[in-house]
C-alpha atoms as a PDB file:
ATOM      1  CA  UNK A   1       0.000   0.000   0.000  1.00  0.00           C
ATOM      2  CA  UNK A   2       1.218   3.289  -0.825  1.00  0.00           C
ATOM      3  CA  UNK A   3       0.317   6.298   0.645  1.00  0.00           C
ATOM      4  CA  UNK A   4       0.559   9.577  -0.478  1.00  0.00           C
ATOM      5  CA  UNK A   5       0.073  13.300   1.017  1.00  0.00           C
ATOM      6  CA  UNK A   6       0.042  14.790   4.259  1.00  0.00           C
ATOM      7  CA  UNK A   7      -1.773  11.702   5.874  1.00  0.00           C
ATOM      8  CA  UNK A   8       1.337   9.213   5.195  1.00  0.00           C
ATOM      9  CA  UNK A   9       3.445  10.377   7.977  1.00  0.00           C
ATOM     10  CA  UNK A  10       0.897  10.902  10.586  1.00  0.00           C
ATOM     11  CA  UNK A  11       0.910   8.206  12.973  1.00  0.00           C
ATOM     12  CA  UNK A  12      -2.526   6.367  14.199  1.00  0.00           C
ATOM     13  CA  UNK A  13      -3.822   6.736  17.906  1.00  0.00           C
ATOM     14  CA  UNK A  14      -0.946   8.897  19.207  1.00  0.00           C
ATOM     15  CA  UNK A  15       2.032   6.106  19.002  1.00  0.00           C
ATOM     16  CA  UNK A  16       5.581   7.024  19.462  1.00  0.00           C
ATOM     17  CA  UNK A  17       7.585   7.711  15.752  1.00  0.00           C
ATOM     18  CA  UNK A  18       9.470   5.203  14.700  1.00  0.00           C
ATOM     19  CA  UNK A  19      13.166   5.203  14.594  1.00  0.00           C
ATOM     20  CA  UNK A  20      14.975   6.767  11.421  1.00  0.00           C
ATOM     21  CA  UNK A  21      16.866   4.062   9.636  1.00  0.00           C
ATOM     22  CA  UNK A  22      18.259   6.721   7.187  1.00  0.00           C
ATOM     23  CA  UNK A  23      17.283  10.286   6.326  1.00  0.00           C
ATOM     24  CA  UNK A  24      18.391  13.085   3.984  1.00  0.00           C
ATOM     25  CA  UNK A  25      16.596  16.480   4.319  1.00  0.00           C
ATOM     26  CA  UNK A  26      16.790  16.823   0.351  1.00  0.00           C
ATOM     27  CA  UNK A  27      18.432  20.495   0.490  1.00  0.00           C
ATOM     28  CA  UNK A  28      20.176  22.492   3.258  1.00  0.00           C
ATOM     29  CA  UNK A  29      18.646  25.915   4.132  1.00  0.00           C
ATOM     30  CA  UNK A  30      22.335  26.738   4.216  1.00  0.00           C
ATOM     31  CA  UNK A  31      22.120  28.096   0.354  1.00  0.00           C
ATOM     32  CA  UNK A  32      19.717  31.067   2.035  1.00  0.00           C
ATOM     33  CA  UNK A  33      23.322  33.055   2.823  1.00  0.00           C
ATOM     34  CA  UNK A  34      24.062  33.114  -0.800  1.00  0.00           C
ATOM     35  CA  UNK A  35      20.921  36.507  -0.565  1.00  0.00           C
ATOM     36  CA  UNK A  36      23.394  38.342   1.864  1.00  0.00           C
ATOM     37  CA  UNK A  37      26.201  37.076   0.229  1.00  0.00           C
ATOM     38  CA  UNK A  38      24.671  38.953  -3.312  1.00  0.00           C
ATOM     39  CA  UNK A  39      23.771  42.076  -0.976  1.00  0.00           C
ATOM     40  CA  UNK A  40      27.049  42.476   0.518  1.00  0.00           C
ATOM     41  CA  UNK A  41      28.751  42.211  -3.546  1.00  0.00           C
ATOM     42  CA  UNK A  42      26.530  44.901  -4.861  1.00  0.00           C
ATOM     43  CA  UNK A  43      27.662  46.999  -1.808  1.00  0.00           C
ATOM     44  CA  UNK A  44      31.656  46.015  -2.375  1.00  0.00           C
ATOM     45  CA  UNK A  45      30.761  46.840  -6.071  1.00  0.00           C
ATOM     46  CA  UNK A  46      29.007  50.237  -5.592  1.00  0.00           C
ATOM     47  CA  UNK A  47      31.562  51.362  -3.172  1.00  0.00           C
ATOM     48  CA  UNK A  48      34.296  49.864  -5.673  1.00  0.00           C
ATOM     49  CA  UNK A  49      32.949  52.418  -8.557  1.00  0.00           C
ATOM     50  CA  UNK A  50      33.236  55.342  -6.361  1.00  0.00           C
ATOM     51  CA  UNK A  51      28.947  55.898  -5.973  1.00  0.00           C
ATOM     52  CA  UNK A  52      28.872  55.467  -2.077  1.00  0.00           C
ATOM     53  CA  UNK A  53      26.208  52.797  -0.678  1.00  0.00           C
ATOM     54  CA  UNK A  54      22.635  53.420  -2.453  1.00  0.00           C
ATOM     55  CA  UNK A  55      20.851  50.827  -0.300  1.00  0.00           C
ATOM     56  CA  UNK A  56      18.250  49.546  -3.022  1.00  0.00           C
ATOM     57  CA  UNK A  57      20.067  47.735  -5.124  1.00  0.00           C
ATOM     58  CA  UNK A  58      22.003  45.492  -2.550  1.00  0.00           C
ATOM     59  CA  UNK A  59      18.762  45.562  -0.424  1.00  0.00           C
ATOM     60  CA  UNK A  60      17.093  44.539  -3.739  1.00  0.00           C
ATOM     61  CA  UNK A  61      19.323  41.359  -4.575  1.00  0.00           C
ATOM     62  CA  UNK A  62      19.363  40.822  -0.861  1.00  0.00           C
ATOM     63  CA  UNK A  63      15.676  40.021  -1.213  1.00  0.00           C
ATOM     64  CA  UNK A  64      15.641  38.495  -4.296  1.00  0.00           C
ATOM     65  CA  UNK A  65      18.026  36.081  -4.423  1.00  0.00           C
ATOM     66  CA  UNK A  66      16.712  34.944  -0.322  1.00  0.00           C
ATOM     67  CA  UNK A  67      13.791  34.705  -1.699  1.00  0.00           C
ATOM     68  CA  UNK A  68      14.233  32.589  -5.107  1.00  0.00           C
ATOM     69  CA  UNK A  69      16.562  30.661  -2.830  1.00  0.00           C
ATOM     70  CA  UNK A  70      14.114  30.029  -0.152  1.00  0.00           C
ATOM     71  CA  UNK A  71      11.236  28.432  -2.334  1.00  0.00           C
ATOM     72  CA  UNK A  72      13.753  26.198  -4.276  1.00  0.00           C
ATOM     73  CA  UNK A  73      15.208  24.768  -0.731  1.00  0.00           C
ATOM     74  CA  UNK A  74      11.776  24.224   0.021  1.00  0.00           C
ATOM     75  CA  UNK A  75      10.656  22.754  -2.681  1.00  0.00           C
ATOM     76  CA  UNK A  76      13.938  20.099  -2.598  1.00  0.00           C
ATOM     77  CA  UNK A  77      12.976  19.497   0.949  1.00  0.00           C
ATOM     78  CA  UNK A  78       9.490  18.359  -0.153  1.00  0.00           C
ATOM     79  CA  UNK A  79      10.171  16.576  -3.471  1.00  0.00           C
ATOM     80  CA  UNK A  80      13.617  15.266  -2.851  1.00  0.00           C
ATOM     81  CA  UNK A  81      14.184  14.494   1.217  1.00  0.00           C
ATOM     82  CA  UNK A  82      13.941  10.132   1.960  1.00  0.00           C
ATOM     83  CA  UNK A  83      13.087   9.391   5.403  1.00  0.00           C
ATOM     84  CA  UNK A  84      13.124   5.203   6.359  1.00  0.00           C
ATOM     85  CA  UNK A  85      11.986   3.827   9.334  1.00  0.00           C
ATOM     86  CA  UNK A  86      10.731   0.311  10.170  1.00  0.00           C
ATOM     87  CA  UNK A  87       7.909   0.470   8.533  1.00  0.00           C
ATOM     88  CA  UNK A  88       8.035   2.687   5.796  1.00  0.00           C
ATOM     89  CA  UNK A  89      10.328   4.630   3.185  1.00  0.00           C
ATOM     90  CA  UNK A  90       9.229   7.921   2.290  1.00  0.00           C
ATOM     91  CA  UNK A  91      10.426   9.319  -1.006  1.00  0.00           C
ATOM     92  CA  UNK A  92       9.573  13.232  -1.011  1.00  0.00           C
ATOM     93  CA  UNK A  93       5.264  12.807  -0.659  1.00  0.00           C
ATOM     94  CA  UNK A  94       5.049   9.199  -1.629  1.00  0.00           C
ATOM     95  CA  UNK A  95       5.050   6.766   1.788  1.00  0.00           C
ATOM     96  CA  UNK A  96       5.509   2.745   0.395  1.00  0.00           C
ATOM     97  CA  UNK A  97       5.359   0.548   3.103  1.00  0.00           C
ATOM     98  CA  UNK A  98       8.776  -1.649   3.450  1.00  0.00           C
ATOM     99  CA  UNK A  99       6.341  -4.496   4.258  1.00  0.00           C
ATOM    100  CA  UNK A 100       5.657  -4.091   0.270  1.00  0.00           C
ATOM    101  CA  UNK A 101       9.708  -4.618  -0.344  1.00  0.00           C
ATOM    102  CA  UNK A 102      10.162  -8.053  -1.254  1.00  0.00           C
ATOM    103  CA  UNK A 103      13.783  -7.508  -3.202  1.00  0.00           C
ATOM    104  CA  UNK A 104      16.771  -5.526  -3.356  1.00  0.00           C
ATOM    105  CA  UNK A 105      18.498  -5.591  -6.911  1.00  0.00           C
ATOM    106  CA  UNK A 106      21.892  -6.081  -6.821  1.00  0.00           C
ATOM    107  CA  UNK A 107      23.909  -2.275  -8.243  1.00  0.00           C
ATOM    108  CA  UNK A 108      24.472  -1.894 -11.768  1.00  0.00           C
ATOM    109  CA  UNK A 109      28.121  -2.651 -13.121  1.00  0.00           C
ATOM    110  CA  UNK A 110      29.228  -3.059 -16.660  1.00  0.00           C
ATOM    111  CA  UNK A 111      28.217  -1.425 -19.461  1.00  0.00           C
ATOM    112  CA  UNK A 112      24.648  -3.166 -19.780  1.00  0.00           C
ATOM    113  CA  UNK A 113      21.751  -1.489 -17.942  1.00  0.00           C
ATOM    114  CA  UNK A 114      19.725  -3.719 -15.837  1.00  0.00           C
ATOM    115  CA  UNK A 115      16.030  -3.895 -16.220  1.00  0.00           C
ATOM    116  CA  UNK A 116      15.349  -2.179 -13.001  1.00  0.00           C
ATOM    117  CA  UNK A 117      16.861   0.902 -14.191  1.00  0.00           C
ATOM    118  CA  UNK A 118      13.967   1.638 -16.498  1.00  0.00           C
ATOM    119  CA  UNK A 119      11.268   0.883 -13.844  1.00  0.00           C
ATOM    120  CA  UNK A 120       9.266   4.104 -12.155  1.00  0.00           C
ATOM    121  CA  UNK A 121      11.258   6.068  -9.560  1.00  0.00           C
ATOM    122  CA  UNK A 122       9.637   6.238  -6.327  1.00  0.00           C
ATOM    123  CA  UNK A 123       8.357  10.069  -5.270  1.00  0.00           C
ATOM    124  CA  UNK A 124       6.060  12.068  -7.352  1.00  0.00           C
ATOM    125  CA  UNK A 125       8.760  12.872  -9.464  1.00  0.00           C
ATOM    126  CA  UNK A 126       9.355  11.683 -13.447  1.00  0.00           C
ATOM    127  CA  UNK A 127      12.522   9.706 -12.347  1.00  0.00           C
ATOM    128  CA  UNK A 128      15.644   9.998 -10.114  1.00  0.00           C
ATOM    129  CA  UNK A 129      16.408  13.404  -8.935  1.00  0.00           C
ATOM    130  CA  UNK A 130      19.499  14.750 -10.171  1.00  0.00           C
ATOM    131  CA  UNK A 131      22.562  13.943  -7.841  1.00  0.00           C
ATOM    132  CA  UNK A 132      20.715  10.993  -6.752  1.00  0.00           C
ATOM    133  CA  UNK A 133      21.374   7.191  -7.481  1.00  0.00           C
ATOM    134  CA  UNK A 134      18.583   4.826  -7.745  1.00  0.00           C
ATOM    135  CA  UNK A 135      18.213   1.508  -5.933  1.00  0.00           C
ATOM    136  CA  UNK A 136      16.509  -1.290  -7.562  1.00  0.00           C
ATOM    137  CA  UNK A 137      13.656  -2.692  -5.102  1.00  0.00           C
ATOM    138  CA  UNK A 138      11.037  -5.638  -5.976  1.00  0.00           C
ATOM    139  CA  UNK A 139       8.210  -4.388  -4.452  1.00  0.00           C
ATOM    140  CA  UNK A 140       4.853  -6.755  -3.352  1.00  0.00           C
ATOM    141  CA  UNK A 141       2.625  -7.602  -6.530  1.00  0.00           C
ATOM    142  CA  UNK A 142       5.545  -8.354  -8.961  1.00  0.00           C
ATOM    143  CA  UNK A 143       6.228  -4.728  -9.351  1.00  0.00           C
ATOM    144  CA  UNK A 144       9.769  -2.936  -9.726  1.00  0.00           C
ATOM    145  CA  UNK A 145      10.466   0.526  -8.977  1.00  0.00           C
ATOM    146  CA  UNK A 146      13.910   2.460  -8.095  1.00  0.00           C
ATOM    147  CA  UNK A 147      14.395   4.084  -4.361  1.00  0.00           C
ATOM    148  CA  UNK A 148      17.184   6.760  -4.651  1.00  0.00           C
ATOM    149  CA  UNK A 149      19.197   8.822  -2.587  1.00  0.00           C
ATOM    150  CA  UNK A 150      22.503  10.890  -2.560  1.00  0.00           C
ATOM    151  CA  UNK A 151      24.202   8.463   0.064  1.00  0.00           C
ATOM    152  CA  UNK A 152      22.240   5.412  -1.959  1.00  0.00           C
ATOM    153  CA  UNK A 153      25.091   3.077  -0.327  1.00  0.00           C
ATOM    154  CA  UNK A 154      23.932   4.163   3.021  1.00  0.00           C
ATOM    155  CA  UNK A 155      20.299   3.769   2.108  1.00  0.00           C
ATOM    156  CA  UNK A 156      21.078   0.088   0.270  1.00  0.00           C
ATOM    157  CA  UNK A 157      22.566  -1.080   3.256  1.00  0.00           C
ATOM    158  CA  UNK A 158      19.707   0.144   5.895  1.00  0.00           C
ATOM    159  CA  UNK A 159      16.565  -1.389   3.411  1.00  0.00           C
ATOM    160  CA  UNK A 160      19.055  -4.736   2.844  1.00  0.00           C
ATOM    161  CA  UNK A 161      19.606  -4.950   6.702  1.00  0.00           C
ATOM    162  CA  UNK A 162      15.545  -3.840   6.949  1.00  0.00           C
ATOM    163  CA  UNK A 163      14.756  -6.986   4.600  1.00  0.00           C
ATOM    164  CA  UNK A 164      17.031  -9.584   6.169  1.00  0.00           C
ATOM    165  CA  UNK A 165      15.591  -8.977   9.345  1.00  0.00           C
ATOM    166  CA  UNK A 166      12.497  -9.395   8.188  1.00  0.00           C
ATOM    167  CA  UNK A 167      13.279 -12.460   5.732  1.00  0.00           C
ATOM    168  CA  UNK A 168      16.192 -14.443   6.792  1.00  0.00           C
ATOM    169  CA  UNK A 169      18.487 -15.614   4.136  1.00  0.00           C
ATOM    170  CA  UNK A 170      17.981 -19.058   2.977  1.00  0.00           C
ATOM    171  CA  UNK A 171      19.874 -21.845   5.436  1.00  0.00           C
ATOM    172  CA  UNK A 172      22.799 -23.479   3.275  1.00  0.00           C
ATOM    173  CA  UNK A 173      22.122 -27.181   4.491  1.00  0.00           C
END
């Protein structure tokens, strides 16, 4: 079952959250200084050229770049952050249960793609986000899909430890 919107990470009757397996916020509101830092340039730039400070134009790119900067952070937290926990794997505002994860594909070497490759990505989006790398996962009905993540090595090893736990490996007797 996937669930999608603002009711997939609510959790029933008040429980405690679950623990985070792995988690990437999908931008850092870090890139917000890079307003000031366009403020402070147009200052350096006017004073540089001999005009003195004229406070609307640095106050200007101040303000716009913040701004412009803000909504794209936000919109990367949203569409691109990966949150896994016990019991689910949340991929921007799409929520798939990991009791639906019946496979891990193994990564892709060589120079021939593997099938999963071409399968849906996971999230809302129309594939992997860019600086991402997708994980092939099996999922419940005979469906294939790709997780993703910038530390995908990090998140292949937490859904791989999250599925053997789950289903053992296969005795060798």
């Amino acid at each position: 079952m996937t669930l999608n919107g603002p009711d997939a990470d609510s959790s029933a009757g008040g429980e405690p959250t679950q623990v985070v397996l792995f988690s990437e916020p999908g931008a850092s509101w870090l890139w917000l200084l890079a307003g000031p830092a366009a403020g402070i340039a147009m200052m350096l730039i006017q004073l540089s050229a001999g005009y003195g400070i004229q406070w609307f134009v640095p106050g200007l790119f101040f303000v716009l770049v913040s701004g412009f900067l803000a909504i794209q952070v936000k919109a990367a937290r949203i569409h691109t952050s990966v949150e896994l926990t016990a019991h689910k794997l949340r991929q921007g505002t799409e929520t798939t249960l990991t009791d639906e994860i019946v496979r891990i594909y193994p990564e892709a070497t060589g120079a021939e793609t593997p099938k999963w490759q071409y399968a849906r990505a996971l999230g809302e989006l129309t594939g992997v986000p860019r600086g991402r790398t997708g994980i092939g996962v099996r999922l419940s009905n005979d469906r294939t899909a790709q997780a993703w993540a910038r530390k995908h090595h990090h998140l292949r090893e937490a859904l791989t430890n999250l599925l053997e736990e789950r289903i053992p490996p296969e005795s060798k007797s």
